[in-house]
Protein backbone atom coordinates (compact mmCIF):
# COMPACT_ATOMS: atom_id res chain seq x y z
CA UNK A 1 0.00 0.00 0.00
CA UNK A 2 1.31 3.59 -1.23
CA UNK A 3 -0.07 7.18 0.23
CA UNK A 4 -2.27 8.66 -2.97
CA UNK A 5 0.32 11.00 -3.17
CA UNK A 6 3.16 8.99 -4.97
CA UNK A 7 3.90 9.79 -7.97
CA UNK A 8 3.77 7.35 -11.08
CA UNK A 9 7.71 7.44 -11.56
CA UNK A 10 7.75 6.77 -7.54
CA UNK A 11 5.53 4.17 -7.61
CA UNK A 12 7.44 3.00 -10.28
CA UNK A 13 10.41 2.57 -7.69
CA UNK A 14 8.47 1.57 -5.42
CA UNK A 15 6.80 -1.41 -7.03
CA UNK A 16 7.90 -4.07 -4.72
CA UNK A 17 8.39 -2.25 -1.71
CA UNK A 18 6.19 -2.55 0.81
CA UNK A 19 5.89 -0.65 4.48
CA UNK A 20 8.59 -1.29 6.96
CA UNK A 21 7.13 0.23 9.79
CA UNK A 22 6.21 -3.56 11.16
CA UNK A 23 9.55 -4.21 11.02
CA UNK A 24 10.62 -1.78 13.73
CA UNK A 25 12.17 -3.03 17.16
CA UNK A 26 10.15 -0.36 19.44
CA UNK A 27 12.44 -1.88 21.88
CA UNK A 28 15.48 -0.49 20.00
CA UNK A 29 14.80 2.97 18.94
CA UNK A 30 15.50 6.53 20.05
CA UNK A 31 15.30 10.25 19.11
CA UNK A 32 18.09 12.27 20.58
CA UNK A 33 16.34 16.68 21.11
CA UNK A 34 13.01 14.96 21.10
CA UNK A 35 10.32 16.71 23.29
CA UNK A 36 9.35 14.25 26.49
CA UNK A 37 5.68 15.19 25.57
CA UNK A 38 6.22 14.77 22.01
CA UNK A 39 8.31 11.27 21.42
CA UNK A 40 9.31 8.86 18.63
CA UNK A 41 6.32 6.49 19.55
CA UNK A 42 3.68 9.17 18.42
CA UNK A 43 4.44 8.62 14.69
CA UNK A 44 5.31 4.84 14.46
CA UNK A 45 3.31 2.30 12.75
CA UNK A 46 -0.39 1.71 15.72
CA UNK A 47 0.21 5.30 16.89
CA UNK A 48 -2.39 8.09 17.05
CA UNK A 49 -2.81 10.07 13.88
CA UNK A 50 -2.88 13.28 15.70
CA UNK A 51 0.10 12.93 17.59
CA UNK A 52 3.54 14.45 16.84
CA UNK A 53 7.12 14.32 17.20
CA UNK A 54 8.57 17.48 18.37
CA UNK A 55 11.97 18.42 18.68
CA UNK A 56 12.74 20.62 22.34
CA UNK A 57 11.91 24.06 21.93
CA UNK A 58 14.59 26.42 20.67
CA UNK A 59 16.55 23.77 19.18
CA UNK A 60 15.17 22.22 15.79
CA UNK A 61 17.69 19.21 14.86
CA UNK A 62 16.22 15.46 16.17
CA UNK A 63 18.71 12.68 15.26
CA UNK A 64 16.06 9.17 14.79
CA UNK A 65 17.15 6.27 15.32
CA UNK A 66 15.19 2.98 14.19
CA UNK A 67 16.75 -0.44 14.77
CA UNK A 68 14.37 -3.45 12.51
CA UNK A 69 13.90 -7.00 13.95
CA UNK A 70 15.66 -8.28 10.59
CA UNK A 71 17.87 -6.69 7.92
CA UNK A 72 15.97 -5.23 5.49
CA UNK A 73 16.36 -3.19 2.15
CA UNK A 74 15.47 0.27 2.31
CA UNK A 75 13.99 2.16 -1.27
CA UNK A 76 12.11 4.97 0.20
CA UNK A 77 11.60 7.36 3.31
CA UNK A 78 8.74 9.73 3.82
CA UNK A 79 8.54 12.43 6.54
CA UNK A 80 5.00 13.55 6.85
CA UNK A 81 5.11 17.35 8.56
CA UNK A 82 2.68 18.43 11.24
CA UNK A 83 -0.11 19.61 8.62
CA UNK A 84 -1.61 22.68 11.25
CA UNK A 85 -1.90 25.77 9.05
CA UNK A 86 0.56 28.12 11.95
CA UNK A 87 3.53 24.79 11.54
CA UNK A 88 4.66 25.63 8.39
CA UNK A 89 8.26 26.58 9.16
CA UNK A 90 8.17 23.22 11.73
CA UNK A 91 8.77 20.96 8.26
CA UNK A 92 12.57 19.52 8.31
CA UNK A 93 14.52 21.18 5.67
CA UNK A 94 17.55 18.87 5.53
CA UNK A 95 17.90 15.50 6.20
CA UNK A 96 20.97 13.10 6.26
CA UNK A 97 20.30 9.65 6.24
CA UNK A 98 22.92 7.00 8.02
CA UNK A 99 22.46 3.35 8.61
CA UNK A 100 23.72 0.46 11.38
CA UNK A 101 24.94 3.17 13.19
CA UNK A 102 22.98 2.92 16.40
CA UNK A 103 25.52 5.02 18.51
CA UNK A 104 25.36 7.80 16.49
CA UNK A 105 25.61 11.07 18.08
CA UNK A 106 24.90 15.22 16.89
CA UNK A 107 28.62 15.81 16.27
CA UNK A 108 29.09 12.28 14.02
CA UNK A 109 25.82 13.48 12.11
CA UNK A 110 26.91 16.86 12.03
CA UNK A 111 30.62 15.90 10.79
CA UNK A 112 30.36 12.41 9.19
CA UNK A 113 29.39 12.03 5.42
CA UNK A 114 26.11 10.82 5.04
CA UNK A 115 24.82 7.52 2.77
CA UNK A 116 22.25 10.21 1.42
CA UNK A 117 21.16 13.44 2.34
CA UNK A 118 18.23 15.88 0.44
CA UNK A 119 16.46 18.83 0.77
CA UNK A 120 12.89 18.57 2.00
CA UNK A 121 11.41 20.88 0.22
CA UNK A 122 12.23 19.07 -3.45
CA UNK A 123 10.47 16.23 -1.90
CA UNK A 124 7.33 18.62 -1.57
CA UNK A 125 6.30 16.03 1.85
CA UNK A 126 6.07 12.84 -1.07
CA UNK A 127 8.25 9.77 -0.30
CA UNK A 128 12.03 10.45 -0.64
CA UNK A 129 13.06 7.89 -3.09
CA UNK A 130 16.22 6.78 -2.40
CA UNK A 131 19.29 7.37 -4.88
CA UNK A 132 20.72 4.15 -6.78
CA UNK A 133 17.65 2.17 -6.26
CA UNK A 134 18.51 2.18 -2.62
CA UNK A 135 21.64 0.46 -3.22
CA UNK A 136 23.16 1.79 -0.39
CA UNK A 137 20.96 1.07 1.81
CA UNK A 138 21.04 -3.07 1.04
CA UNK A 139 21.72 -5.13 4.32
CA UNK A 140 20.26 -2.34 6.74
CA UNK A 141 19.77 -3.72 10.82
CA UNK A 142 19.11 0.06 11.62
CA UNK A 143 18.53 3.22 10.06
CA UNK A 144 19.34 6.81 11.01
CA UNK A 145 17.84 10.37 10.15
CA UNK A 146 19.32 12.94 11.32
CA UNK A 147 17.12 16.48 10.85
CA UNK A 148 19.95 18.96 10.76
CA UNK A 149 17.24 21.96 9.83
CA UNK A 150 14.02 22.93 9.64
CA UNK A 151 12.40 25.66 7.68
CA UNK A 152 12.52 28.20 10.26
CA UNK A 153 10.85 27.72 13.54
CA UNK A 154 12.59 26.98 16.75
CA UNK A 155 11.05 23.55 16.79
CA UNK A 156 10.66 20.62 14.38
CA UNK A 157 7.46 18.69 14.27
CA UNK A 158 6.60 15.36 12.10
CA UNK A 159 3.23 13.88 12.46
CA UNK A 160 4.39 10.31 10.80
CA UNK A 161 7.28 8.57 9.67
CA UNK A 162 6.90 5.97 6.65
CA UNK A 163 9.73 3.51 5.80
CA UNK A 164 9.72 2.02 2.74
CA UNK A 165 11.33 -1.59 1.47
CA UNK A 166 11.38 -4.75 1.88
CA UNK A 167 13.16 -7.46 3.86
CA UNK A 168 16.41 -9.18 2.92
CA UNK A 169 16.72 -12.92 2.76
CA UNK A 170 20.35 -13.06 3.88
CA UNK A 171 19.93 -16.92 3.88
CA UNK A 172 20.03 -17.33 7.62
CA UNK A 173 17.31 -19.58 9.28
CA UNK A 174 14.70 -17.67 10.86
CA UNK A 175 12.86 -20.39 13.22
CA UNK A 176 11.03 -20.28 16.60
CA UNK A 177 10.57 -23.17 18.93
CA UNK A 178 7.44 -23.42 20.78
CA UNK A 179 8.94 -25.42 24.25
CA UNK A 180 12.80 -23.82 24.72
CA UNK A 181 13.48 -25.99 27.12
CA UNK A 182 13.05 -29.17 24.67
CA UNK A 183 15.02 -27.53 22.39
CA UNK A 184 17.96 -27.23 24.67
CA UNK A 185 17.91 -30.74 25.78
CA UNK A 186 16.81 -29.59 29.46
């Protein structure tokens, strides 16, 4: 499933990419400069529509961190801005993207080269398709996105995050066992 907004030539690069938000660890994420009342969990996949991610006031950058329960391919990224008429300016400007870089900190994102960065405002809030066919962005266990900039206001607000790809069958067995302690010989 696509937003109606995608393009044909997106959709196009999108064809067998799917949403990753299921794929998410919420028990391995984090967003560094996010507002306690306004956290990472508001604008994951189950979360209410209305909610937001903020950034603390006076200081727009948030670095987001995402960690997935397998490694997965990454093709496209969409940041969905806050929407109210008066948030205009709240909409990230520009974004770096990182991956499997889970200690990542303001000063790497701020100094390291990024795998991709863009300018929001080419993306006109439609899915970021990612350069090379997401090449780059292959054998992913965690993905970062660092908002260095906003377009103006003292605070950065999204109202969703969409991840899209698809998983990677690295040809490790993925199995559960039912009874552990069988499986152990206990």
């Amino acid at each position: 499933y696509l937003p109606a907004c995608v393009t044909k030539k997106t959709a196009m690069a999108l064809a067998s990419a799917g949403s990753l938000l299921d794929k998410v660890d919420t028990r391995e994420i984090e967003c560094l400069n996010e507002d306690s009342k306004f956290p990472l969990t508001n604008v994951l996949a189950g979360a209410d529509p209305e909610a937001l991610l903020a950034s603390e006031e006076g200081d727009p950058q948030l670095l987001i961190k995402l960690s997935f329960v397998e490694k997965v391919r990454i093709a496209g990224i969409r940041l969905v801005p806050s929407g109210a008429d008066d948030d205009a300016e709240t909409a990230p400007a520009s974004i770096k993207l990182f991956s499997n870089q889970m200690t990542l900190d303001f000063s790497d994102a701020e100094s390291d080269p990024p795998l991709e960065a863009w300018e929001f405002a080419s993306d006109k809030g439609e899915i970021h398709v990612l350069q090379h066919g997401g090449a780059k962005f292959k054998f992913v266990d965690s993905l970062q996105i660092f908002i260095e900039s906003n377009a103006g206001a003292d605070v950065t607000k999204l109202k969703a995050i969409e991840i899209y790809g698809q998983t990677v069958d690295t040809g490790e067995k993925h199995w559960s066992v039912k009874h552990p302690e069988l499986a152990l010989g206990q």
